[in-house]
ModelCIF file with pLDDT and N, C-alpha, C, O atoms, coordinates in Angstrom:
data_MODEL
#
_entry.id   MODEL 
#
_entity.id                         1 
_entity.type                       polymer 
_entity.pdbx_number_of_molecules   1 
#
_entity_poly.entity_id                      1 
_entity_poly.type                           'polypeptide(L)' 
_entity_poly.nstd_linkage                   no 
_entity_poly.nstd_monomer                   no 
_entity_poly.pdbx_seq_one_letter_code       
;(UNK)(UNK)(UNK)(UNK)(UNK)(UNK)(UNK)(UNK)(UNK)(UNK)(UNK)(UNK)(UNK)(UNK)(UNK)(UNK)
(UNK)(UNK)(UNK)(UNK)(UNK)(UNK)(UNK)(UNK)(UNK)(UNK)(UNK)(UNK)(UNK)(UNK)(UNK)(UNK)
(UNK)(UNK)(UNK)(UNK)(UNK)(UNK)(UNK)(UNK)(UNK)(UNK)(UNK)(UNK)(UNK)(UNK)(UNK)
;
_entity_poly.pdbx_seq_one_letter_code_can   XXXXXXXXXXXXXXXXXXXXXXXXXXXXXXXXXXXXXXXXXXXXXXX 
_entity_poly.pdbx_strand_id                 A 
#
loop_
_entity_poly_seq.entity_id 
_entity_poly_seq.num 
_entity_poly_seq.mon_id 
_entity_poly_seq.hetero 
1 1  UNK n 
1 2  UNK n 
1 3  UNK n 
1 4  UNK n 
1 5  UNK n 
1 6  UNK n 
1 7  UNK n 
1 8  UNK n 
1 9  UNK n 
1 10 UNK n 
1 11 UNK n 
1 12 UNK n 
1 13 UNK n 
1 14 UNK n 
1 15 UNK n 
1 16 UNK n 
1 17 UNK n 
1 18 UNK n 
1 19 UNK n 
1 20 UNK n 
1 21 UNK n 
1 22 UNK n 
1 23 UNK n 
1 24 UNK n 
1 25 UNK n 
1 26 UNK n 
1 27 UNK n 
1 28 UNK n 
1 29 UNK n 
1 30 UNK n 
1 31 UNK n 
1 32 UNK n 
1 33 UNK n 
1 34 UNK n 
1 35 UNK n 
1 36 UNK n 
1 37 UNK n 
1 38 UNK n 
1 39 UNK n 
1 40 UNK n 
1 41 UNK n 
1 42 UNK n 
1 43 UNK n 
1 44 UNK n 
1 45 UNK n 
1 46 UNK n 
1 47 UNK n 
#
_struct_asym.id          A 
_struct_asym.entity_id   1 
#
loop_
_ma_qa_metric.id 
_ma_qa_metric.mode 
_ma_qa_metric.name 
_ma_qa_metric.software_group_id 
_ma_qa_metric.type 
1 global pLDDT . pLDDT 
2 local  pLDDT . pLDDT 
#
_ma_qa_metric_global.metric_id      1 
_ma_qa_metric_global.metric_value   90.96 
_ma_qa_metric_global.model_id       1 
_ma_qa_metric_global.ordinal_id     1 
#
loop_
_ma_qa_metric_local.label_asym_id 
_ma_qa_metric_local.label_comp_id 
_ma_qa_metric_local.label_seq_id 
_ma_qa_metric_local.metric_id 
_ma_qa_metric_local.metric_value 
_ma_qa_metric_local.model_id 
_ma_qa_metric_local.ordinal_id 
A UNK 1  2 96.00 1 1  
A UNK 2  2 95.00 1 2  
A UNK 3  2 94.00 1 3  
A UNK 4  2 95.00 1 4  
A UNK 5  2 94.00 1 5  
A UNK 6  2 92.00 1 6  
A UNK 7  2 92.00 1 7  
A UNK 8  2 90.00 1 8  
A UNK 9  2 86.00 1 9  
A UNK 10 2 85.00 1 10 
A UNK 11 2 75.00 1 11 
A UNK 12 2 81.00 1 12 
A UNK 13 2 83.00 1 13 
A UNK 14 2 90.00 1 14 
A UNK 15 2 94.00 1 15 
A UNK 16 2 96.00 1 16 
A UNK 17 2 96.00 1 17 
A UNK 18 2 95.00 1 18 
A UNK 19 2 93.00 1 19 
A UNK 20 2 93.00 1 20 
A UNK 21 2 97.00 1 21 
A UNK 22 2 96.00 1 22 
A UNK 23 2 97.00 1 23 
A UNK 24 2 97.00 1 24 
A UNK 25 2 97.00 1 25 
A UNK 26 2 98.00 1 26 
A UNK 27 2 97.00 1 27 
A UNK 28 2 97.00 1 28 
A UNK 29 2 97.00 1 29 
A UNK 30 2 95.00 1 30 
A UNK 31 2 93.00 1 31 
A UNK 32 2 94.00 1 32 
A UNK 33 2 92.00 1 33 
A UNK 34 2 83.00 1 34 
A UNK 35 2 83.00 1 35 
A UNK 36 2 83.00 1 36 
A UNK 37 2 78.00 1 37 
A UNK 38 2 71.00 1 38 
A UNK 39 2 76.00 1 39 
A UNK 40 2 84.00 1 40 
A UNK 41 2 91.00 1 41 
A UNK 42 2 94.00 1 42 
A UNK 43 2 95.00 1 43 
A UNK 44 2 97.00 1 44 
A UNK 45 2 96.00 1 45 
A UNK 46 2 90.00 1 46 
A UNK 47 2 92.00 1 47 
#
loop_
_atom_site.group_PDB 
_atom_site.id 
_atom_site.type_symbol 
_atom_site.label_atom_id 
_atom_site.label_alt_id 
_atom_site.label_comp_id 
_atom_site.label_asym_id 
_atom_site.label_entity_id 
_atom_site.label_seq_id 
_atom_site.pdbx_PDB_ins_code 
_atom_site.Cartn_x 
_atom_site.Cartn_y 
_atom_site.Cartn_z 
_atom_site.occupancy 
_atom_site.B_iso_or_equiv 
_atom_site.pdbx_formal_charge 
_atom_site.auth_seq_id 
_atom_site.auth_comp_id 
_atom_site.auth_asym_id 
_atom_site.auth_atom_id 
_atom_site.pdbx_PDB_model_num 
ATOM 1   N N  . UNK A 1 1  ? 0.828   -1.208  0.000   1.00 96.00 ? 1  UNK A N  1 
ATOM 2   C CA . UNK A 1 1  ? 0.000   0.000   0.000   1.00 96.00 ? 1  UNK A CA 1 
ATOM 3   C C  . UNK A 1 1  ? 0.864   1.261   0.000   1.00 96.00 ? 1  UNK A C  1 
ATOM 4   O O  . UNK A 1 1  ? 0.631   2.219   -0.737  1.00 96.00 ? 1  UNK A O  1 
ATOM 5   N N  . UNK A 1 2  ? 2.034   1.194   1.007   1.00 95.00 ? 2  UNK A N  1 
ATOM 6   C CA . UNK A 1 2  ? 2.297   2.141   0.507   1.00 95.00 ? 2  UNK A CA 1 
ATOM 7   C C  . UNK A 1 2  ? 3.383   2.479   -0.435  1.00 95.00 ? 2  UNK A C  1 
ATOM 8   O O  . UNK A 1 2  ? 3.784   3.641   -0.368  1.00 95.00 ? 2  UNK A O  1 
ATOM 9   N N  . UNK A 1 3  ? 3.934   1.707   -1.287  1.00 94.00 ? 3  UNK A N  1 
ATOM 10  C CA . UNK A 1 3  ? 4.326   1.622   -2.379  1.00 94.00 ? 3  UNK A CA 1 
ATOM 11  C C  . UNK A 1 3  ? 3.235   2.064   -3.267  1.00 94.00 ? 3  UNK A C  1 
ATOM 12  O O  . UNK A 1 3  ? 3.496   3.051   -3.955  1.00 94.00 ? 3  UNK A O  1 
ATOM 13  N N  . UNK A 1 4  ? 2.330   1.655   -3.364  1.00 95.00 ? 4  UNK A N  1 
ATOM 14  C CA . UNK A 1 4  ? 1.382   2.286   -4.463  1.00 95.00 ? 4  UNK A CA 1 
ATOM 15  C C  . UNK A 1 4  ? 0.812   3.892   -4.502  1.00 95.00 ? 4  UNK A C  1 
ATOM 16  O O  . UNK A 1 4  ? 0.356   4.490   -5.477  1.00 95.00 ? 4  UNK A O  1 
ATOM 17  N N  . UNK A 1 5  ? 1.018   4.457   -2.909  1.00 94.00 ? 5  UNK A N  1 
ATOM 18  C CA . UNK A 1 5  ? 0.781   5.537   -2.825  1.00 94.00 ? 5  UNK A CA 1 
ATOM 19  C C  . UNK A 1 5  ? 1.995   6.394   -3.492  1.00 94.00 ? 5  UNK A C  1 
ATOM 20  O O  . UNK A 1 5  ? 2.028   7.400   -4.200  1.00 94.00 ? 5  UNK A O  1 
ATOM 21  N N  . UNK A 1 6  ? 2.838   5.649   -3.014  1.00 92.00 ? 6  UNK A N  1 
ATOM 22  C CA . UNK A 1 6  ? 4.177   6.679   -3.694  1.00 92.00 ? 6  UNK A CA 1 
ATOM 23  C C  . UNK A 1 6  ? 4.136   6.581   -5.586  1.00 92.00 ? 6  UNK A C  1 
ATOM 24  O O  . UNK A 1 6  ? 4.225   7.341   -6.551  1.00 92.00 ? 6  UNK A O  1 
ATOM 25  N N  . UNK A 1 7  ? 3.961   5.277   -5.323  1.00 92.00 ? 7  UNK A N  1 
ATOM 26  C CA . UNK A 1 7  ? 3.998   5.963   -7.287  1.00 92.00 ? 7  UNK A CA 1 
ATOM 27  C C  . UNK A 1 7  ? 2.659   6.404   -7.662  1.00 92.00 ? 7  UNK A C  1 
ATOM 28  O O  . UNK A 1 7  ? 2.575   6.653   -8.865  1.00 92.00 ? 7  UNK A O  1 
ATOM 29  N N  . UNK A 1 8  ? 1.561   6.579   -6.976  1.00 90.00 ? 8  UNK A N  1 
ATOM 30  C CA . UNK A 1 8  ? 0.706   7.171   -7.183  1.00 90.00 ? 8  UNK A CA 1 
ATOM 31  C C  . UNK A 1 8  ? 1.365   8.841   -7.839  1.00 90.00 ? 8  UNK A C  1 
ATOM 32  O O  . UNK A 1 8  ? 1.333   9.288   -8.986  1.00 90.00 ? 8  UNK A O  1 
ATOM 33  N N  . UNK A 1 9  ? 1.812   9.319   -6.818  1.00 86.00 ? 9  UNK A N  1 
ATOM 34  C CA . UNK A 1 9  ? 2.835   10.146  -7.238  1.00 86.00 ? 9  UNK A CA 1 
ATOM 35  C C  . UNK A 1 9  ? 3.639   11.222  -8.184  1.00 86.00 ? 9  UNK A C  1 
ATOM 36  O O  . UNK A 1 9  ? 3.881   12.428  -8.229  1.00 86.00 ? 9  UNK A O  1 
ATOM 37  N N  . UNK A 1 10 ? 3.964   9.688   -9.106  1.00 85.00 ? 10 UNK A N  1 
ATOM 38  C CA . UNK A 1 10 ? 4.514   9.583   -10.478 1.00 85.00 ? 10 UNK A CA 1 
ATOM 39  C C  . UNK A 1 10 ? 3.932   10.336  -11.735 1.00 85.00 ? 10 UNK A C  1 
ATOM 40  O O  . UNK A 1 10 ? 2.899   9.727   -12.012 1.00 85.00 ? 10 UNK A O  1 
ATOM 41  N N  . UNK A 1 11 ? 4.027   10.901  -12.221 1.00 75.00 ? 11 UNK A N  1 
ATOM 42  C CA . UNK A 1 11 ? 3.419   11.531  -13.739 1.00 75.00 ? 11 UNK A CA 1 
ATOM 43  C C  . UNK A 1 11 ? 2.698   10.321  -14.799 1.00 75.00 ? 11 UNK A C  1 
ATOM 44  O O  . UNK A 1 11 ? 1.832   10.572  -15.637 1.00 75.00 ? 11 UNK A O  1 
ATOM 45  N N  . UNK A 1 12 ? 3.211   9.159   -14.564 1.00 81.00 ? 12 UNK A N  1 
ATOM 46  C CA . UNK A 1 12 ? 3.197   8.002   -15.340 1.00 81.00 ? 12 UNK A CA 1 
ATOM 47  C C  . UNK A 1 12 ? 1.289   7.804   -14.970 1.00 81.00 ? 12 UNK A C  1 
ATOM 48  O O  . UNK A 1 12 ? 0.607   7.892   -13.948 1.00 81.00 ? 12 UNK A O  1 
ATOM 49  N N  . UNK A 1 13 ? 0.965   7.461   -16.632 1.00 83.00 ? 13 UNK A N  1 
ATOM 50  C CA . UNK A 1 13 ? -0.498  7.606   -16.884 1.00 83.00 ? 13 UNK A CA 1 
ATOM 51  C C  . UNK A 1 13 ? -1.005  6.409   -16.286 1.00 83.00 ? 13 UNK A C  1 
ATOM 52  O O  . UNK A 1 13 ? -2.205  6.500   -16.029 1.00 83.00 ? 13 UNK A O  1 
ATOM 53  N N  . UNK A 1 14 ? -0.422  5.200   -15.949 1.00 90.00 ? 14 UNK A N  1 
ATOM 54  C CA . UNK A 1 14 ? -0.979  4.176   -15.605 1.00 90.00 ? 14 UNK A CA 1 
ATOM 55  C C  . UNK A 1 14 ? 0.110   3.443   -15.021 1.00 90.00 ? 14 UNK A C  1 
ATOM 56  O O  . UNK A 1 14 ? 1.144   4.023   -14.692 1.00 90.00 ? 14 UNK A O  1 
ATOM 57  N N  . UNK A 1 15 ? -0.131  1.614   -14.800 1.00 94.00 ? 15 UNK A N  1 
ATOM 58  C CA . UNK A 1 15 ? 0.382   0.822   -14.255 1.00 94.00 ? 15 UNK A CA 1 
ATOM 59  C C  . UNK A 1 15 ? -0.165  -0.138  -14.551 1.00 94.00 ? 15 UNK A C  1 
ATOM 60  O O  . UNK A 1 15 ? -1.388  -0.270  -14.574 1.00 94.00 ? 15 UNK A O  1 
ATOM 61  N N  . UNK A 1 16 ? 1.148   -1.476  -14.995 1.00 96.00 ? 16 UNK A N  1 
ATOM 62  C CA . UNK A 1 16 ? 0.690   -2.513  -15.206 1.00 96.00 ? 16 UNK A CA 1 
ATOM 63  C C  . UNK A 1 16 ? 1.159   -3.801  -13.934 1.00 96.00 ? 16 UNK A C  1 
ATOM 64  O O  . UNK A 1 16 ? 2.350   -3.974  -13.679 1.00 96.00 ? 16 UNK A O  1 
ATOM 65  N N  . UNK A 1 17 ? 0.096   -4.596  -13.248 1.00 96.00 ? 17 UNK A N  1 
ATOM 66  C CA . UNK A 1 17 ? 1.544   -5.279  -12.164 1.00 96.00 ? 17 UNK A CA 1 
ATOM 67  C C  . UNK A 1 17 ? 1.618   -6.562  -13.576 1.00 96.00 ? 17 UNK A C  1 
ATOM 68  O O  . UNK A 1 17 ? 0.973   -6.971  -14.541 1.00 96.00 ? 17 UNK A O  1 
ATOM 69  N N  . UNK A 1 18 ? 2.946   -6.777  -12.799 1.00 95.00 ? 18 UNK A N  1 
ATOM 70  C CA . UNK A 1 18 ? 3.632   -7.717  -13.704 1.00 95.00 ? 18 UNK A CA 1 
ATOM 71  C C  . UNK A 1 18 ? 4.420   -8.818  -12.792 1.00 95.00 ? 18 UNK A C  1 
ATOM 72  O O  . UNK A 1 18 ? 4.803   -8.436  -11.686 1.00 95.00 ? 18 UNK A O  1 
ATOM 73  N N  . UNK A 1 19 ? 4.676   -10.121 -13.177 1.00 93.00 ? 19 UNK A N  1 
ATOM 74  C CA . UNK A 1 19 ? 5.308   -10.785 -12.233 1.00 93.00 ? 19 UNK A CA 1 
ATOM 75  C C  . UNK A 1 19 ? 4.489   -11.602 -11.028 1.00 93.00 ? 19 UNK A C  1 
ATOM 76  O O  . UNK A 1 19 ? 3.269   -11.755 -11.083 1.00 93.00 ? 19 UNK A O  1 
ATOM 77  N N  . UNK A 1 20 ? 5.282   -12.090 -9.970  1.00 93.00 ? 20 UNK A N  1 
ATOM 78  C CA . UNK A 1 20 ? 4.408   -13.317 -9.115  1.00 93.00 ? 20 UNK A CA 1 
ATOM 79  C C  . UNK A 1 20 ? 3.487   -12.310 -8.128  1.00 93.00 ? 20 UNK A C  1 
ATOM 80  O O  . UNK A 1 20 ? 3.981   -12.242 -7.003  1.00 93.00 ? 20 UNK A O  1 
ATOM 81  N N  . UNK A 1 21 ? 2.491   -11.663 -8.261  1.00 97.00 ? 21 UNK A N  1 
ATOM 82  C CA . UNK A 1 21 ? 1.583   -11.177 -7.170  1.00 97.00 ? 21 UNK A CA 1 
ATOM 83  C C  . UNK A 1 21 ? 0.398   -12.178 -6.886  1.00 97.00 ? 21 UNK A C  1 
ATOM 84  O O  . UNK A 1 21 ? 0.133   -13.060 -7.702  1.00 97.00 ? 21 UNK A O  1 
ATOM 85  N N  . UNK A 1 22 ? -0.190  -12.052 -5.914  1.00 96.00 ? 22 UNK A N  1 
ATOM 86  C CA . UNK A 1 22 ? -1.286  -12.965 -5.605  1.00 96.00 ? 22 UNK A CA 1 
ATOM 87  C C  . UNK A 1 22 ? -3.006  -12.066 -5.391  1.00 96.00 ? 22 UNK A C  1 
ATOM 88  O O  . UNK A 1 22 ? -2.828  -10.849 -5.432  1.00 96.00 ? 22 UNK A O  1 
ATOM 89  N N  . UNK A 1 23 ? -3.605  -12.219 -5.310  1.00 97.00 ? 23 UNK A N  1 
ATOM 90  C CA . UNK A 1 23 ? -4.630  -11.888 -5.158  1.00 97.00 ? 23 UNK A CA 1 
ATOM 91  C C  . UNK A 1 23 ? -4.727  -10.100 -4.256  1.00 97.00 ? 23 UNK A C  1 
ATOM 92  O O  . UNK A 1 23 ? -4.661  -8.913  -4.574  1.00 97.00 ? 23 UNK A O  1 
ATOM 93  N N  . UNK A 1 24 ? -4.872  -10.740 -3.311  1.00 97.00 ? 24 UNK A N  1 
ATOM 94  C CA . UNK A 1 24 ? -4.800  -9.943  -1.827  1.00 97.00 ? 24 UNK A CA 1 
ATOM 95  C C  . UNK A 1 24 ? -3.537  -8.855  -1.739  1.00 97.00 ? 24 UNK A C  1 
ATOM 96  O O  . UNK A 1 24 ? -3.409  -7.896  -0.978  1.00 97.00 ? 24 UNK A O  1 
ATOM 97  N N  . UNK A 1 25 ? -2.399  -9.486  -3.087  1.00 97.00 ? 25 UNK A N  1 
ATOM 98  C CA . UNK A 1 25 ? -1.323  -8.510  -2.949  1.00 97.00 ? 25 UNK A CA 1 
ATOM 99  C C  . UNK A 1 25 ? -1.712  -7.227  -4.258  1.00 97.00 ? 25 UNK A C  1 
ATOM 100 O O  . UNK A 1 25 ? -1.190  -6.117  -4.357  1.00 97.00 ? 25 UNK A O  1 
ATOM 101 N N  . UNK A 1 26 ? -2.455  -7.650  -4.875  1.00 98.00 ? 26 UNK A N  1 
ATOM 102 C CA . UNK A 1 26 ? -3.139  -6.814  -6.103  1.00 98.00 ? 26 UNK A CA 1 
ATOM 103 C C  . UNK A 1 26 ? -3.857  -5.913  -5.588  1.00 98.00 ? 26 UNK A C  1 
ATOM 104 O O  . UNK A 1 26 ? -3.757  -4.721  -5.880  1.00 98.00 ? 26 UNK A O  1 
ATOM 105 N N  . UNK A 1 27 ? -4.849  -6.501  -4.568  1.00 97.00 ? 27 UNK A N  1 
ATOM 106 C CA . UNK A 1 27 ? -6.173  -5.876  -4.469  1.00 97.00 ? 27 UNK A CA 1 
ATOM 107 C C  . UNK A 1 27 ? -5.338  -4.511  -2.828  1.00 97.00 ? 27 UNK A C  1 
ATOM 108 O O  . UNK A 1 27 ? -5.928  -3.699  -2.116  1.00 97.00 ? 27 UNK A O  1 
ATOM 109 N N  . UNK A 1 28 ? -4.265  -4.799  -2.870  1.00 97.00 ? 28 UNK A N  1 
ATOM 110 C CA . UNK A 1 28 ? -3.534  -3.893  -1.633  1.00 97.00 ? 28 UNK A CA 1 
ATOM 111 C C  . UNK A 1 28 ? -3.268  -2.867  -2.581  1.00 97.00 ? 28 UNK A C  1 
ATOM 112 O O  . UNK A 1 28 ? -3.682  -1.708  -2.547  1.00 97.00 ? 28 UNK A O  1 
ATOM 113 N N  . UNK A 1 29 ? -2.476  -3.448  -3.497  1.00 97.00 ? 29 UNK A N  1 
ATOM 114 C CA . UNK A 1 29 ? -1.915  -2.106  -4.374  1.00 97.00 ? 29 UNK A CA 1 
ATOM 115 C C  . UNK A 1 29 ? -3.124  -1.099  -5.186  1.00 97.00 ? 29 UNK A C  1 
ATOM 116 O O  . UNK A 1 29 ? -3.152  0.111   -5.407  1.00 97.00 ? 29 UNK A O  1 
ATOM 117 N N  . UNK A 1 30 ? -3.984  -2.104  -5.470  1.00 95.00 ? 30 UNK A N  1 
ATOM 118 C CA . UNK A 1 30 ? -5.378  -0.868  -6.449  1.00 95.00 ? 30 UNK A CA 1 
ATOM 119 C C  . UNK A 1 30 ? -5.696  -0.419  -5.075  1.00 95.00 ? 30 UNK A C  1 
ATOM 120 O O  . UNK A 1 30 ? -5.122  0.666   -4.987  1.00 95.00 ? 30 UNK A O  1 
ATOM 121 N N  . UNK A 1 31 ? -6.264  -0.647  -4.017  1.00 93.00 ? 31 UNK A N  1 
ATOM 122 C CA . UNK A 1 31 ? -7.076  -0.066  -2.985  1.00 93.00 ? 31 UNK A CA 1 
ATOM 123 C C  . UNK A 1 31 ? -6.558  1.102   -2.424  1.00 93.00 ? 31 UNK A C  1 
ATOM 124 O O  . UNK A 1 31 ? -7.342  1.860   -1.852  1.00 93.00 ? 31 UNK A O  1 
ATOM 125 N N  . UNK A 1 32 ? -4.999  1.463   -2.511  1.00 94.00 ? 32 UNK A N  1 
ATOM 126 C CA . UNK A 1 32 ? -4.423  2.158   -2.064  1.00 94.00 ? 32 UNK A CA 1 
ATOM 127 C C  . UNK A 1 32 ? -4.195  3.337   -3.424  1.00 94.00 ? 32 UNK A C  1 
ATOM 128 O O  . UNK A 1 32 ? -4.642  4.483   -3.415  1.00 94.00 ? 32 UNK A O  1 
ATOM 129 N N  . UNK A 1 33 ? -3.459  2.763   -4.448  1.00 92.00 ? 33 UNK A N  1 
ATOM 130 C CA . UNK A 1 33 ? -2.870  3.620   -5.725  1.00 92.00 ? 33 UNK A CA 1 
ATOM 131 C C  . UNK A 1 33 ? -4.433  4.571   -6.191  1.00 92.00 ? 33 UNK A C  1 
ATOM 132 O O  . UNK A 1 33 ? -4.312  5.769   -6.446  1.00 92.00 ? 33 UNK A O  1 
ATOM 133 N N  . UNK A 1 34 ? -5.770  3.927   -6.258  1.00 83.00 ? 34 UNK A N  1 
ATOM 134 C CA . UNK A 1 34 ? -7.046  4.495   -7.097  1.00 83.00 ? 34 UNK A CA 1 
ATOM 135 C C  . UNK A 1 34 ? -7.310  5.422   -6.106  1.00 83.00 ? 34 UNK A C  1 
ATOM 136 O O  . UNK A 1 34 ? -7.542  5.150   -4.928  1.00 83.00 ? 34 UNK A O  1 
ATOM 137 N N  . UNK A 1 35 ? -7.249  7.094   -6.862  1.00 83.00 ? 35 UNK A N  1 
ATOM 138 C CA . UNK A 1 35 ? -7.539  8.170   -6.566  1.00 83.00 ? 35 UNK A CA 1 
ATOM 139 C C  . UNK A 1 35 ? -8.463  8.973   -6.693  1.00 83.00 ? 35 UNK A C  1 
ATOM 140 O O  . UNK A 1 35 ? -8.608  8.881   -7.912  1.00 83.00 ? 35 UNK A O  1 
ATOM 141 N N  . UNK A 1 36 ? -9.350  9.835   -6.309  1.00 83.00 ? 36 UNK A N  1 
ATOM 142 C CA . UNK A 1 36 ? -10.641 10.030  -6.661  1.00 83.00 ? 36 UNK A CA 1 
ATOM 143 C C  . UNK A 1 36 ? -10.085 11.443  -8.129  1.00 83.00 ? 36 UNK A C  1 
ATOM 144 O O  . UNK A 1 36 ? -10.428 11.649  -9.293  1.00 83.00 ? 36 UNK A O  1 
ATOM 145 N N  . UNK A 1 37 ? -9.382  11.900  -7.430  1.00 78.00 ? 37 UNK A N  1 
ATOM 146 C CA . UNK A 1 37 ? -8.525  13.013  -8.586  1.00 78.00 ? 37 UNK A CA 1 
ATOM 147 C C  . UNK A 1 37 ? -8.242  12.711  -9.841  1.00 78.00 ? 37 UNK A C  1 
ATOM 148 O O  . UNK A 1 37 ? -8.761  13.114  -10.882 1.00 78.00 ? 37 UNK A O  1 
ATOM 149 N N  . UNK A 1 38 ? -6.921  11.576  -9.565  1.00 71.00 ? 38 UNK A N  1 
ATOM 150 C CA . UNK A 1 38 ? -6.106  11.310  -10.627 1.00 71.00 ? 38 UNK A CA 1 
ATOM 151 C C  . UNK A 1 38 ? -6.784  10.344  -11.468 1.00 71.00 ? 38 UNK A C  1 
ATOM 152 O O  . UNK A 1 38 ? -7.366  9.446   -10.859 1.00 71.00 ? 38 UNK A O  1 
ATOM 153 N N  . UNK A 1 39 ? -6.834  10.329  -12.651 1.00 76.00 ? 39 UNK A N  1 
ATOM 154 C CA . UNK A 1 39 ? -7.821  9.319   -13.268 1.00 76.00 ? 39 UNK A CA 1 
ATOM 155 C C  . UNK A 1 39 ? -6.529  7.775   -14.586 1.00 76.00 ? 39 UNK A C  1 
ATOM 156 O O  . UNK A 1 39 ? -6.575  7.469   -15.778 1.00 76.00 ? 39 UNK A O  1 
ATOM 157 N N  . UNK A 1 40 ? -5.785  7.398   -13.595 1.00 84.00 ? 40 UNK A N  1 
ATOM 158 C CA . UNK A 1 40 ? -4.915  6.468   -14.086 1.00 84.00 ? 40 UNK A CA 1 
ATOM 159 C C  . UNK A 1 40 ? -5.534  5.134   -14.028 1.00 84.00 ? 40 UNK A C  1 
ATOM 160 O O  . UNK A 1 40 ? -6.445  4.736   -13.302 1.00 84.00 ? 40 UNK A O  1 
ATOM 161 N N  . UNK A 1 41 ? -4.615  4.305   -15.262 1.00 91.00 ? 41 UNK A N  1 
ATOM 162 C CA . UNK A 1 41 ? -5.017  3.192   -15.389 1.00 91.00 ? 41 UNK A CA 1 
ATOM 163 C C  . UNK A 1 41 ? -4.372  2.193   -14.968 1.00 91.00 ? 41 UNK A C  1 
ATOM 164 O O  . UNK A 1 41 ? -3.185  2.171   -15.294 1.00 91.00 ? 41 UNK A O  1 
ATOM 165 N N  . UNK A 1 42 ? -4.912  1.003   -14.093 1.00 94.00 ? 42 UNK A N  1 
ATOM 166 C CA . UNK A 1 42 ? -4.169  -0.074  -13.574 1.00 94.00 ? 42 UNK A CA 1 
ATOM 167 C C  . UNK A 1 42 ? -4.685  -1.670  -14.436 1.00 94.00 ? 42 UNK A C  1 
ATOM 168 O O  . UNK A 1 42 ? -5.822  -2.087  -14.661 1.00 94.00 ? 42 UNK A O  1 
ATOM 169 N N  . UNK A 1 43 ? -3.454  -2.226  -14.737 1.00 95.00 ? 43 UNK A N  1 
ATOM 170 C CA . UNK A 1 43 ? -4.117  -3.397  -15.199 1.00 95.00 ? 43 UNK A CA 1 
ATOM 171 C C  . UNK A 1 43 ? -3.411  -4.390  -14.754 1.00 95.00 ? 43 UNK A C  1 
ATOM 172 O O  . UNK A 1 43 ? -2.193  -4.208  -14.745 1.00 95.00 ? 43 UNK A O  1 
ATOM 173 N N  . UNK A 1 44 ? -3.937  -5.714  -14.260 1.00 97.00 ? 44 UNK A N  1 
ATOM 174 C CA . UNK A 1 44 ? -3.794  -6.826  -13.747 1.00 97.00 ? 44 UNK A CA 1 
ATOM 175 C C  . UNK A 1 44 ? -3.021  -7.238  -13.711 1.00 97.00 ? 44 UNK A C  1 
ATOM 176 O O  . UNK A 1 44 ? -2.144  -6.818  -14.466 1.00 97.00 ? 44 UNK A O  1 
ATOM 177 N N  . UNK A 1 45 ? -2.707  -8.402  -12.800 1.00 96.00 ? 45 UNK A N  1 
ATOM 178 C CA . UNK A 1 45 ? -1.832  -9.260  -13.884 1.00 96.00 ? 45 UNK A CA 1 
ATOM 179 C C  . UNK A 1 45 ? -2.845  -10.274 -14.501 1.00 96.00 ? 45 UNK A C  1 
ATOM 180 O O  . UNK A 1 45 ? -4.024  -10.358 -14.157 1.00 96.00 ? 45 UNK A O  1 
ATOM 181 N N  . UNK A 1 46 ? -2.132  -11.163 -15.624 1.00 90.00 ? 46 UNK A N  1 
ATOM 182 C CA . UNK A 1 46 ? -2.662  -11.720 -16.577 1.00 90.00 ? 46 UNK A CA 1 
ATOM 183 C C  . UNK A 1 46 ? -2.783  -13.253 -15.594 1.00 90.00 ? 46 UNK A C  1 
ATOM 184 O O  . UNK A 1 46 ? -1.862  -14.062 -15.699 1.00 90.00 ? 46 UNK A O  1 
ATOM 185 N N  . UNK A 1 47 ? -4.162  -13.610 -14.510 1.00 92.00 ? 47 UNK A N  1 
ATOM 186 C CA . UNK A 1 47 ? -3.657  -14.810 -13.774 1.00 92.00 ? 47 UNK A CA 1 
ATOM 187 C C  . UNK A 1 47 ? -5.094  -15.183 -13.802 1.00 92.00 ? 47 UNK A C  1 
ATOM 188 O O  . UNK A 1 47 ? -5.469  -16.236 -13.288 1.00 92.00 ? 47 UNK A O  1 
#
């Protein structure tokens, strides 16, 4: 979570996770990174 806040951050229009995440470790990073402001895109991983 708060990794996702910090690149929340970032100028970068979106985010893709990539690599071994699990469920519960996904749903930490969107719950935290999704901003009511910033209107970026997050996409899954492919699982």
């Amino acid at each position: 979570r708060k990794g996702a806040r910090f690149l929340d951050g970032l100028s970068c229009s979106g985010v893709k996770l990539t690599g071994d995440w699990d469920a519960e470790q996904q749903w930490a990073f969107a719950h935290s990174f999704t901003t009511a402001k910033r209107n970026k895109t997050l996409k899954w991983c492919d699982n």
